[in-house]
C-alpha atoms as a PDB file:
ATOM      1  CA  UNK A   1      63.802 104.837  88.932  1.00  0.00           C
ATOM      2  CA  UNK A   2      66.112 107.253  90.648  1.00  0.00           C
ATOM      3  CA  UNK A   3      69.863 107.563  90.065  1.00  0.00           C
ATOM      4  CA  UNK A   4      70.860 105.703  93.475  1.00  0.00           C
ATOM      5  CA  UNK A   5      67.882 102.624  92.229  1.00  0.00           C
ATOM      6  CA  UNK A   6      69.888 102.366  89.289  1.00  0.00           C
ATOM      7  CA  UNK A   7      73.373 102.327  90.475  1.00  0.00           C
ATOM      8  CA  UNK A   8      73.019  99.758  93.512  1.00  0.00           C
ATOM      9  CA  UNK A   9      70.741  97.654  90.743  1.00  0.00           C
ATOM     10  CA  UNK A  10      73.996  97.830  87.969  1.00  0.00           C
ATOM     11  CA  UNK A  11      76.406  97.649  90.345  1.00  0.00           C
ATOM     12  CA  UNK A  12      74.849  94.279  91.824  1.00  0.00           C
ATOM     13  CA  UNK A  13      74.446  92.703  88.328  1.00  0.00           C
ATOM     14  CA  UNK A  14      75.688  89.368  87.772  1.00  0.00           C
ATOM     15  CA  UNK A  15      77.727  89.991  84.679  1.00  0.00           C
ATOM     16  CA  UNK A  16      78.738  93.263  85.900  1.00  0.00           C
ATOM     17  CA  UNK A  17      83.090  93.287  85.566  1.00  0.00           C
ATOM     18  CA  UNK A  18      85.263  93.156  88.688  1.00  0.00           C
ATOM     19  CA  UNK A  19      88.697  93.917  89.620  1.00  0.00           C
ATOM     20  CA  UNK A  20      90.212  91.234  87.495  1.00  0.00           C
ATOM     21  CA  UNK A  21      88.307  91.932  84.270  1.00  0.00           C
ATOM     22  CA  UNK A  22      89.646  95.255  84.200  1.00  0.00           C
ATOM     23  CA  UNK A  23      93.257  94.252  85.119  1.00  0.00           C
ATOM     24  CA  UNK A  24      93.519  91.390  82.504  1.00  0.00           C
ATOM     25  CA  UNK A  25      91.923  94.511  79.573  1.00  0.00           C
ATOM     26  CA  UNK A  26      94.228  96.962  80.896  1.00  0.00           C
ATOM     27  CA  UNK A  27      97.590  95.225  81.787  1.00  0.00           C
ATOM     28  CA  UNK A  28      97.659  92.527  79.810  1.00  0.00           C
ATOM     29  CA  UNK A  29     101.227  91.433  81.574  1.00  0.00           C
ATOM     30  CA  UNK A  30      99.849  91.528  84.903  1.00  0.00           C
ATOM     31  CA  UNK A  31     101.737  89.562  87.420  1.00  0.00           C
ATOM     32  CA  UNK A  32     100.244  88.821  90.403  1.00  0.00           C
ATOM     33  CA  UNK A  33     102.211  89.191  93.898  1.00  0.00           C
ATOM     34  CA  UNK A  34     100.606  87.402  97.362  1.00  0.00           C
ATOM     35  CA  UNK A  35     100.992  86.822 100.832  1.00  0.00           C
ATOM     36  CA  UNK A  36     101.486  89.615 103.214  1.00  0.00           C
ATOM     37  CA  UNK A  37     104.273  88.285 104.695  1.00  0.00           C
ATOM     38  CA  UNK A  38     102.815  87.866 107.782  1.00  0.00           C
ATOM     39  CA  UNK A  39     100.299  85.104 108.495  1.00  0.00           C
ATOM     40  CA  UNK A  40      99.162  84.414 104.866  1.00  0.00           C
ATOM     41  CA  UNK A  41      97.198  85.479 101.667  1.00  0.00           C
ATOM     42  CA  UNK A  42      93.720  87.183 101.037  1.00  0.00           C
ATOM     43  CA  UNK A  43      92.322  86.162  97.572  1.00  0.00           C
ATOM     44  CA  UNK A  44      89.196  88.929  97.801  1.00  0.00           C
ATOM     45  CA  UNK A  45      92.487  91.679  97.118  1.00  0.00           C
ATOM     46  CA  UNK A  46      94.877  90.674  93.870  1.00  0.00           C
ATOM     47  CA  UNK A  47      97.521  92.806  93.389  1.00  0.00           C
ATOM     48  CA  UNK A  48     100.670  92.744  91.560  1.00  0.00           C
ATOM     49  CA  UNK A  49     103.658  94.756  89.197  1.00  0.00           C
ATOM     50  CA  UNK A  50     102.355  95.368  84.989  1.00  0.00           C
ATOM     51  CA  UNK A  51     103.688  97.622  82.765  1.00  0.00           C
ATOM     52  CA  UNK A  52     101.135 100.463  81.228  1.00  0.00           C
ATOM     53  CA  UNK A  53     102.508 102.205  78.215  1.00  0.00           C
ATOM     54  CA  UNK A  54     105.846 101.052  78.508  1.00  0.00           C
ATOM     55  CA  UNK A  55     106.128 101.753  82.041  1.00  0.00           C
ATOM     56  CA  UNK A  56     106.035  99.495  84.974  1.00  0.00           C
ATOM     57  CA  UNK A  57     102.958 100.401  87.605  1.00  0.00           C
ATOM     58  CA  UNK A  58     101.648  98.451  90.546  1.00  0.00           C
ATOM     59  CA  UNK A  59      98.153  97.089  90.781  1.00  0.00           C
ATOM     60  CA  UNK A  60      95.890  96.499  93.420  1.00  0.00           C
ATOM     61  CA  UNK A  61      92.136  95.038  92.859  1.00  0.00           C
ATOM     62  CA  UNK A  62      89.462  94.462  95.513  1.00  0.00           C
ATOM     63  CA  UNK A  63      87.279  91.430  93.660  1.00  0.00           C
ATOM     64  CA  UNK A  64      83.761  90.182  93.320  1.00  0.00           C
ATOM     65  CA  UNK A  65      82.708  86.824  92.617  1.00  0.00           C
ATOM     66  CA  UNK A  66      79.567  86.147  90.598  1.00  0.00           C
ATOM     67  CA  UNK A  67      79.419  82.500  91.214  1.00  0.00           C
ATOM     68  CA  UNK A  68      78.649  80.712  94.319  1.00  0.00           C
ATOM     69  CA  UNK A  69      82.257  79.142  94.388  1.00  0.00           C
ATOM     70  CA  UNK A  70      83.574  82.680  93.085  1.00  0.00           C
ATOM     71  CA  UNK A  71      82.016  84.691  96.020  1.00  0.00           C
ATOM     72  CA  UNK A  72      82.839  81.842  98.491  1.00  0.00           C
ATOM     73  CA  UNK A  73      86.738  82.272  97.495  1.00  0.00           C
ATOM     74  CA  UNK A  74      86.734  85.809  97.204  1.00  0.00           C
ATOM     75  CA  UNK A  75      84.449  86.147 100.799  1.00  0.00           C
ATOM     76  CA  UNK A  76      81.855  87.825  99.406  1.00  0.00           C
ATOM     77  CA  UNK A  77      84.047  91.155  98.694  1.00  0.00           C
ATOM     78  CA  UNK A  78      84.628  91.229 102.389  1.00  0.00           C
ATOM     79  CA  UNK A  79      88.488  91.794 102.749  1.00  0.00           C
ATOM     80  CA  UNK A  80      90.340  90.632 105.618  1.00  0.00           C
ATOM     81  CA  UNK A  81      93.276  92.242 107.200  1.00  0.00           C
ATOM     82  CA  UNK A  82      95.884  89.800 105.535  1.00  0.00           C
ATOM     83  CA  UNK A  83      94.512  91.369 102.310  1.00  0.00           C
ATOM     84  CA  UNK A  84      95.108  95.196 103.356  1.00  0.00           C
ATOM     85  CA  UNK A  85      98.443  94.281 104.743  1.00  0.00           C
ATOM     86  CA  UNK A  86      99.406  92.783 101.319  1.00  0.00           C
ATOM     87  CA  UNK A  87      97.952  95.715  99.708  1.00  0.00           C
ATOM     88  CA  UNK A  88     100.194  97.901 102.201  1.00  0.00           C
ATOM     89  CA  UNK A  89     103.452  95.736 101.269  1.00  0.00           C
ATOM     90  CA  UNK A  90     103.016  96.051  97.327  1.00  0.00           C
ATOM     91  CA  UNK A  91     102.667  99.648  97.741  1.00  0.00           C
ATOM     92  CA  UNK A  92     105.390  99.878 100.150  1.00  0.00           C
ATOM     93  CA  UNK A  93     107.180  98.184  97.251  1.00  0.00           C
ATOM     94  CA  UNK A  94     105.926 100.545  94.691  1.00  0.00           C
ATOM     95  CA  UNK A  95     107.668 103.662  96.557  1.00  0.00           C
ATOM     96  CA  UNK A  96     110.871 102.252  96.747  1.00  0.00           C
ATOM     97  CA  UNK A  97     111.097 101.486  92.754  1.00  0.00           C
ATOM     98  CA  UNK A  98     109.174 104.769  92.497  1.00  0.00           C
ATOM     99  CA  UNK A  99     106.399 103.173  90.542  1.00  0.00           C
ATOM    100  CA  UNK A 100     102.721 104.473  90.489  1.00  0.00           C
ATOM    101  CA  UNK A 101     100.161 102.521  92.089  1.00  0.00           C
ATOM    102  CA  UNK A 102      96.481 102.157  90.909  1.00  0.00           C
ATOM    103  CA  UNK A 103      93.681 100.326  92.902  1.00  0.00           C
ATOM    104  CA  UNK A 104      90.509  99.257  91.844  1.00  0.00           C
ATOM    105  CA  UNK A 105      88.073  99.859  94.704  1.00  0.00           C
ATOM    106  CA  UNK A 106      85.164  97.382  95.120  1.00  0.00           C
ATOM    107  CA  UNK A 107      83.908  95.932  98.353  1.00  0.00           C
ATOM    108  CA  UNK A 108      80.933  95.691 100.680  1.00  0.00           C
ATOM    109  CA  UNK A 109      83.353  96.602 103.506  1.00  0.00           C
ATOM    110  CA  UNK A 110      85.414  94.780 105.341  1.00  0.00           C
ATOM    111  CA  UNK A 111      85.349  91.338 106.405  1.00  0.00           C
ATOM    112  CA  UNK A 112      83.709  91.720 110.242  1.00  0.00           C
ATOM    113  CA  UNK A 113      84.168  88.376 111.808  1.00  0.00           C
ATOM    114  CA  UNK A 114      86.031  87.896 115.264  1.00  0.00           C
ATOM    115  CA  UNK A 115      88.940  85.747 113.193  1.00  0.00           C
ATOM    116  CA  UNK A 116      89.570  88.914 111.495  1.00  0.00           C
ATOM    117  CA  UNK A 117      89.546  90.902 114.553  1.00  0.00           C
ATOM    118  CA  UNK A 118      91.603  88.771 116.002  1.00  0.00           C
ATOM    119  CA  UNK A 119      94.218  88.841 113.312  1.00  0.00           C
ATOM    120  CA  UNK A 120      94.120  93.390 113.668  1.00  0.00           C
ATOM    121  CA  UNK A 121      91.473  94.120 111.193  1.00  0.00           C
ATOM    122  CA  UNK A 122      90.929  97.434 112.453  1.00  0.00           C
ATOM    123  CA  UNK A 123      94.815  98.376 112.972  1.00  0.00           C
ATOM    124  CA  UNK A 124      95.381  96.611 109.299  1.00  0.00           C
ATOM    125  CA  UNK A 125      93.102  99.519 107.498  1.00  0.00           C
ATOM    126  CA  UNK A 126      94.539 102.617 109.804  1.00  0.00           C
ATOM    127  CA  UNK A 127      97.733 101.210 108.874  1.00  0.00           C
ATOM    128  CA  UNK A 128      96.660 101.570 105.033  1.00  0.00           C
ATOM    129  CA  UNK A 129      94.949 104.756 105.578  1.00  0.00           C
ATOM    130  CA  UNK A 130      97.980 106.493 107.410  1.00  0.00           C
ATOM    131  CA  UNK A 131     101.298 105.203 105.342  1.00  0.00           C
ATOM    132  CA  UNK A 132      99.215 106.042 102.285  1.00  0.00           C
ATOM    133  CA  UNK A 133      98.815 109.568 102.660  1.00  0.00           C
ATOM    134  CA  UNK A 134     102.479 109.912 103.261  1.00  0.00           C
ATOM    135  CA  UNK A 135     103.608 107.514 100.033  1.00  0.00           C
ATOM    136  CA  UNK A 136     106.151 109.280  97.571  1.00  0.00           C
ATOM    137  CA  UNK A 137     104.691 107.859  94.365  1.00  0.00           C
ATOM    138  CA  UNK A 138     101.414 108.586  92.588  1.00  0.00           C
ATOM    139  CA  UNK A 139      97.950 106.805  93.518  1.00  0.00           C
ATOM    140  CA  UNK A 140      95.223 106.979  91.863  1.00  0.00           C
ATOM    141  CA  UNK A 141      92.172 105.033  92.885  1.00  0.00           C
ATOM    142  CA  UNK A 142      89.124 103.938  90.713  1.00  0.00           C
ATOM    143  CA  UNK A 143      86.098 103.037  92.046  1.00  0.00           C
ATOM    144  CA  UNK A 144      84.548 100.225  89.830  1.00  0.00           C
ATOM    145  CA  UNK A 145      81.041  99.280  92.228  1.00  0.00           C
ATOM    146  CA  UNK A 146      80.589  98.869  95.646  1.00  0.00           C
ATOM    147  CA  UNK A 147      82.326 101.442  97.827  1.00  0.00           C
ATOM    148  CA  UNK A 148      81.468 100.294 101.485  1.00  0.00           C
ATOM    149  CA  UNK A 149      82.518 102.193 104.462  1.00  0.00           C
ATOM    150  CA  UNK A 150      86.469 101.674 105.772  1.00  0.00           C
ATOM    151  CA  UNK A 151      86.812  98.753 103.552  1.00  0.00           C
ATOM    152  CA  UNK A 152      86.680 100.346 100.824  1.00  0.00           C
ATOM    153  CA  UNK A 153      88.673 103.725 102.241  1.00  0.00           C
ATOM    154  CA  UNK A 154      91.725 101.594 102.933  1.00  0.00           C
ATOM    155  CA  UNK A 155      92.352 101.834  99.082  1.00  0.00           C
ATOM    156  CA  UNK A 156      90.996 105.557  98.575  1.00  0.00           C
ATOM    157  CA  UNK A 157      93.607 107.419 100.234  1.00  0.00           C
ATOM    158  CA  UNK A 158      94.818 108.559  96.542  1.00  0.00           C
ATOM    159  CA  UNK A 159      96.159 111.438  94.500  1.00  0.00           C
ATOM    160  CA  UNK A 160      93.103 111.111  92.520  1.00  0.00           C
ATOM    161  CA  UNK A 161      89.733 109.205  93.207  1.00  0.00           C
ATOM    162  CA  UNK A 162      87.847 108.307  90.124  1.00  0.00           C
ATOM    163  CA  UNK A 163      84.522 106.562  89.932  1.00  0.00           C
ATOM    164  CA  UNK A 164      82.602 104.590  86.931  1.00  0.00           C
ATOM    165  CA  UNK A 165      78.986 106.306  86.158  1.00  0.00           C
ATOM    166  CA  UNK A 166      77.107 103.546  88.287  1.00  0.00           C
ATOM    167  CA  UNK A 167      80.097 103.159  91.093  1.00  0.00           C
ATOM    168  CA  UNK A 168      78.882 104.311  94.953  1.00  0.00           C
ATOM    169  CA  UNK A 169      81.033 105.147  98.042  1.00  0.00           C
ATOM    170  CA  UNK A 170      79.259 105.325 101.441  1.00  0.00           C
ATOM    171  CA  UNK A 171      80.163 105.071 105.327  1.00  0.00           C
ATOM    172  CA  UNK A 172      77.841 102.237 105.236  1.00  0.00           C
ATOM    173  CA  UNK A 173      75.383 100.268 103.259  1.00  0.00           C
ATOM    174  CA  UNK A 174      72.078 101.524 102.970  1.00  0.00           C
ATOM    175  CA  UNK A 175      70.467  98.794 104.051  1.00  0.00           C
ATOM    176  CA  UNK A 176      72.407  99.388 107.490  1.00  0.00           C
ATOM    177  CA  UNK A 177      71.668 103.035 107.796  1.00  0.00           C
ATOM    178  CA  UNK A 178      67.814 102.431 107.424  1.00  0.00           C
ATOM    179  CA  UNK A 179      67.600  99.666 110.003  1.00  0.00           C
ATOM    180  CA  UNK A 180      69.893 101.909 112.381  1.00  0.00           C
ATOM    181  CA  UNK A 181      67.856 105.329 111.385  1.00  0.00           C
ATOM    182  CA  UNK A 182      64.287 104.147 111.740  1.00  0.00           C
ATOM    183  CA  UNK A 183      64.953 100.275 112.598  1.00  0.00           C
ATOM    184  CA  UNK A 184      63.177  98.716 109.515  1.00  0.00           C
ATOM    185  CA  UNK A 185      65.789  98.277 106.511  1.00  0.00           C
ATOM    186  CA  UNK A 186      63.115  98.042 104.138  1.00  0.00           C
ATOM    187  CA  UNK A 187      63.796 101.792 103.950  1.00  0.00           C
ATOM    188  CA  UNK A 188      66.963 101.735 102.241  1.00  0.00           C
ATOM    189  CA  UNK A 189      66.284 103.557  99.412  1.00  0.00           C
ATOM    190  CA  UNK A 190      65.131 106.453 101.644  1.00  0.00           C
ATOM    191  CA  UNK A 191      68.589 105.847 103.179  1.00  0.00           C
ATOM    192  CA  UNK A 192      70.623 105.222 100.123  1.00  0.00           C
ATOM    193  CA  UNK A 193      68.937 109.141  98.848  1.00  0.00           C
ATOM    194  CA  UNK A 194      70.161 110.337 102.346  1.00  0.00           C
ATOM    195  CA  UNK A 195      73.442 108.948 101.952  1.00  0.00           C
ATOM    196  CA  UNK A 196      74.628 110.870  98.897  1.00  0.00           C
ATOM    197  CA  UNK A 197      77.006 108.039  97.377  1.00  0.00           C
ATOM    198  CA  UNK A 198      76.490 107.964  93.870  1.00  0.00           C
ATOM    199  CA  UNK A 199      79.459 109.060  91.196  1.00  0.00           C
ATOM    200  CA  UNK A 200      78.137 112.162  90.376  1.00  0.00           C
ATOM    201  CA  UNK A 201      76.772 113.408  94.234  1.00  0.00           C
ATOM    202  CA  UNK A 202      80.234 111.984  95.042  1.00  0.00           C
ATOM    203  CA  UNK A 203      82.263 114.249  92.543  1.00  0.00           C
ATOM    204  CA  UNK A 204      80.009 117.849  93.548  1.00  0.00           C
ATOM    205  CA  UNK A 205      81.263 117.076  97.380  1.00  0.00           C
ATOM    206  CA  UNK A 206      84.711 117.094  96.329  1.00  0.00           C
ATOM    207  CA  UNK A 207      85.039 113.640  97.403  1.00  0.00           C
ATOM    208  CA  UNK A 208      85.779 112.032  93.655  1.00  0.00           C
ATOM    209  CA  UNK A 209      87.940 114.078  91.076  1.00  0.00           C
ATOM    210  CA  UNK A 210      86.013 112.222  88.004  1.00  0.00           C
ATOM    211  CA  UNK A 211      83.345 110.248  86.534  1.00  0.00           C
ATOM    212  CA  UNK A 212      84.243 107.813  83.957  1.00  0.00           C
ATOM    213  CA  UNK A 213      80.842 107.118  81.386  1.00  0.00           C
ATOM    214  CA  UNK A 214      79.782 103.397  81.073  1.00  0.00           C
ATOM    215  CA  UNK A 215      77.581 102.337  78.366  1.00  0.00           C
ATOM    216  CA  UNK A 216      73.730 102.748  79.018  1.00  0.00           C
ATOM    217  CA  UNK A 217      73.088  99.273  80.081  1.00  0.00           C
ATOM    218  CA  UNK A 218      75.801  99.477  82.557  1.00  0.00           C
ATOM    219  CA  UNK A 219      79.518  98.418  82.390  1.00  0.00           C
ATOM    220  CA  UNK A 220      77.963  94.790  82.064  1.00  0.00           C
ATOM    221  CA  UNK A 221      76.795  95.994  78.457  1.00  0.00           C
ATOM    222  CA  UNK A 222      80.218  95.797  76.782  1.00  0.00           C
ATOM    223  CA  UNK A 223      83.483  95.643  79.306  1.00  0.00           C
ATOM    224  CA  UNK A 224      86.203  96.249  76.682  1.00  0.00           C
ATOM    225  CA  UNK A 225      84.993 100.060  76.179  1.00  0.00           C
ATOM    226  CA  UNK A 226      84.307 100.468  79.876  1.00  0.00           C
ATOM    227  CA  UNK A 227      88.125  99.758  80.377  1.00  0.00           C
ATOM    228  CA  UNK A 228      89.127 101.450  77.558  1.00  0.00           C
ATOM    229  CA  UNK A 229      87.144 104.735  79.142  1.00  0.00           C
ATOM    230  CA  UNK A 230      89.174 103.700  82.458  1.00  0.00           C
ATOM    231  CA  UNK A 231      92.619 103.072  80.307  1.00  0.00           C
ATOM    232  CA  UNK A 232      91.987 106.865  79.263  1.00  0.00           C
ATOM    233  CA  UNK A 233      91.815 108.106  82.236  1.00  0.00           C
ATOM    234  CA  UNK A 234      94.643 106.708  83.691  1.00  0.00           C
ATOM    235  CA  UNK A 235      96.755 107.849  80.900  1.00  0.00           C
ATOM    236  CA  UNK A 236      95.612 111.601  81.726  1.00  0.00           C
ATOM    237  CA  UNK A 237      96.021 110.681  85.423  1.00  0.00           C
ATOM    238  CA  UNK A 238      99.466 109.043  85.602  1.00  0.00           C
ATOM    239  CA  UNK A 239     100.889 111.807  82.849  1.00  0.00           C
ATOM    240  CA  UNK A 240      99.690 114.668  85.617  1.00  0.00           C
ATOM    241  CA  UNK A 241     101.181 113.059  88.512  1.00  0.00           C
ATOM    242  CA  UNK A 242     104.553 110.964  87.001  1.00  0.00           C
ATOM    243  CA  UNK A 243     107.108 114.410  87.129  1.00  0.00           C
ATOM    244  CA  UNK A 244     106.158 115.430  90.653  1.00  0.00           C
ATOM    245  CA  UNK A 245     108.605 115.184  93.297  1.00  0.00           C
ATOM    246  CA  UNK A 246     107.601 112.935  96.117  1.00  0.00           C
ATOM    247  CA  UNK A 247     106.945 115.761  98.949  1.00  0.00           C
ATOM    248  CA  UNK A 248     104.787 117.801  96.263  1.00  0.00           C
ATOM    249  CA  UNK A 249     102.596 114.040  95.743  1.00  0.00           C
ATOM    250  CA  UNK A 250     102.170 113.832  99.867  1.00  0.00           C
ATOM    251  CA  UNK A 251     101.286 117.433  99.842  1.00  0.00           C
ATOM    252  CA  UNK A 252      98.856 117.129  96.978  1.00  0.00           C
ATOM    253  CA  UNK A 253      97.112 114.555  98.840  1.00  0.00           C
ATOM    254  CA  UNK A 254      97.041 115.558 102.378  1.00  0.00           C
ATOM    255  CA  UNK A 255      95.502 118.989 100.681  1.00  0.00           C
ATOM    256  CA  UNK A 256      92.615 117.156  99.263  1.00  0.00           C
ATOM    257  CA  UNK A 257      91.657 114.982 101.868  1.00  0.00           C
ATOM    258  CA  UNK A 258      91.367 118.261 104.261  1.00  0.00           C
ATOM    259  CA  UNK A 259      89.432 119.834 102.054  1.00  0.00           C
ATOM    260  CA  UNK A 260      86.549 117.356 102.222  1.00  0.00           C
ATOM    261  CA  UNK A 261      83.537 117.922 104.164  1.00  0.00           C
ATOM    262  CA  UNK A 262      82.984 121.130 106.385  1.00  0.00           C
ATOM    263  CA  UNK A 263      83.143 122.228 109.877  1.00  0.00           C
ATOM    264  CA  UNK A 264      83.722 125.428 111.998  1.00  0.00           C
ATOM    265  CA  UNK A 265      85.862 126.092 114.555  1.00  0.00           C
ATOM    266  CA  UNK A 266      84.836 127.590 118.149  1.00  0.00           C
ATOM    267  CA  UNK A 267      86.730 130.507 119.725  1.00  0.00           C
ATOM    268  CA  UNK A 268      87.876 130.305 123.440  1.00  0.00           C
ATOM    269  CA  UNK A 269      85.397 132.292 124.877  1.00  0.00           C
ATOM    270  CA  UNK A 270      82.045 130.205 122.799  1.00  0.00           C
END
């Protein structure tokens, strides 16, 4: 089995932790915040205020269900655009009491019905995408399974991007890329391969600053060390970031983004 068969097989487990498993092993005084103060509430994003190691910190979680009743209330992972505009608003929040945000990143993508296009979907994740990289606090984002496409970028625009051993970010789901490459989507490994979007392919492109280990069954296998490995990190992550002045943070980030991917650039007379 290769390493992208065995990451979209753990990360599609059953048992396999979400958003809110972490948050209630991590921030044990988690208080939840809804409602984007617009037209209403998203439950597939949870975020909130929580203190971690004395400190206060805001949270923001992107959840699975595993149930039929779970996955119908949080829409299948898909988030809609009342969801990012909470998400927005809590981290809007989080600058003005100068309090570090962390988001746990998990989603097929976002929700792609017409009710969601109809409510600004596509302006609700620019909107994340572009106030993020100018926020004067710390973010650091953790990918925890699924990372599909602008969904899932609409939390990503971090400080720091860090991804659990089985965790995959992609601009789309393998399954898509096949039937669009060669119009049969049986051929999604061969696309997932092409696609370069597990942790570790993920971390040599520059895209994600660290790989956190989960046990060898997968995170599934025993949750409580899997956060603890996460809790770690965060420590080492926050402590880096905490002291920094606010223009030195949007600098930071705006750096890293531009150094992803490559390109080359044409003279006037090519």
């Amino acid at each position: 089995m290769s390493t992208v068969e065995k990451s979209l097989k753990l990360i599609r487990h059953k048992e396999r932790p979400n958003a809110l498993d972490y948050m209630t092993l991590i921030f044990p005084d988690f208080i939840e915040l809804c409602g984007d103060r617009l037209s209403g509430d998203d439950a597939s994003i949870v975020g909130g205020i929580a203190s971690f190691h004395n400190a206060p910190v805001t949270v923001i979680g992107q959840v699975k269900g595993r149930t039929l009743e779970e996955n119908i209330k949080y829409n299948f992972s898909m988030n809609k655009p009342e969801g990012y505009r909470k998400a927005l608003r809590l981290m809007r929040q989080a600058e003005k009491f100068y309090r570090p945000i962390i988001c746990f990143v998990d989603t097929v993508g976002a929700f792609p019905g017409v009710e969601a296009e109809e409510h600004g979907q596509h302006i609700a994740i620019a909107n994340n995408l572009m106030f993020m990289m100018n926020l004067r606090v710390p973010i650091i984002s953790v990918l925890i399974g699924d990372g599909g496409s602008g969904g899932a970028l609409a939390l990503c625009a971090a400080n720091e991007i860090a991804a659990l051993e089985n965790a995959v970010l992609s601009v789309i789901s393998p399954k898509a890329a096949a039937n669009i490459l060669w119009k049969d989507s049986s051929r999604d490994l061969e696309a997932a391969e092409m696609l370069k979007m597990t942790a570790v392919e993920l971390k040599d492109m520059g895209i994600v600053d660290e790989v956190i280990p989960e046990t060898n069954q997968g995170a599934h296998d025993n949750p409580s060390i899997v956060a603890e490995n996460i809790r770690q990190y965060l420590i080492k992550a926050i402590n880096k970031y905490k002291y920094m002045a606010g223009k030195k943070l949007v600098d930071l980030r705006n750096d890293k983004f531009r150094k992803i991917g490559e390109y080359t650039v044409r003279s006037e007379n090519e």
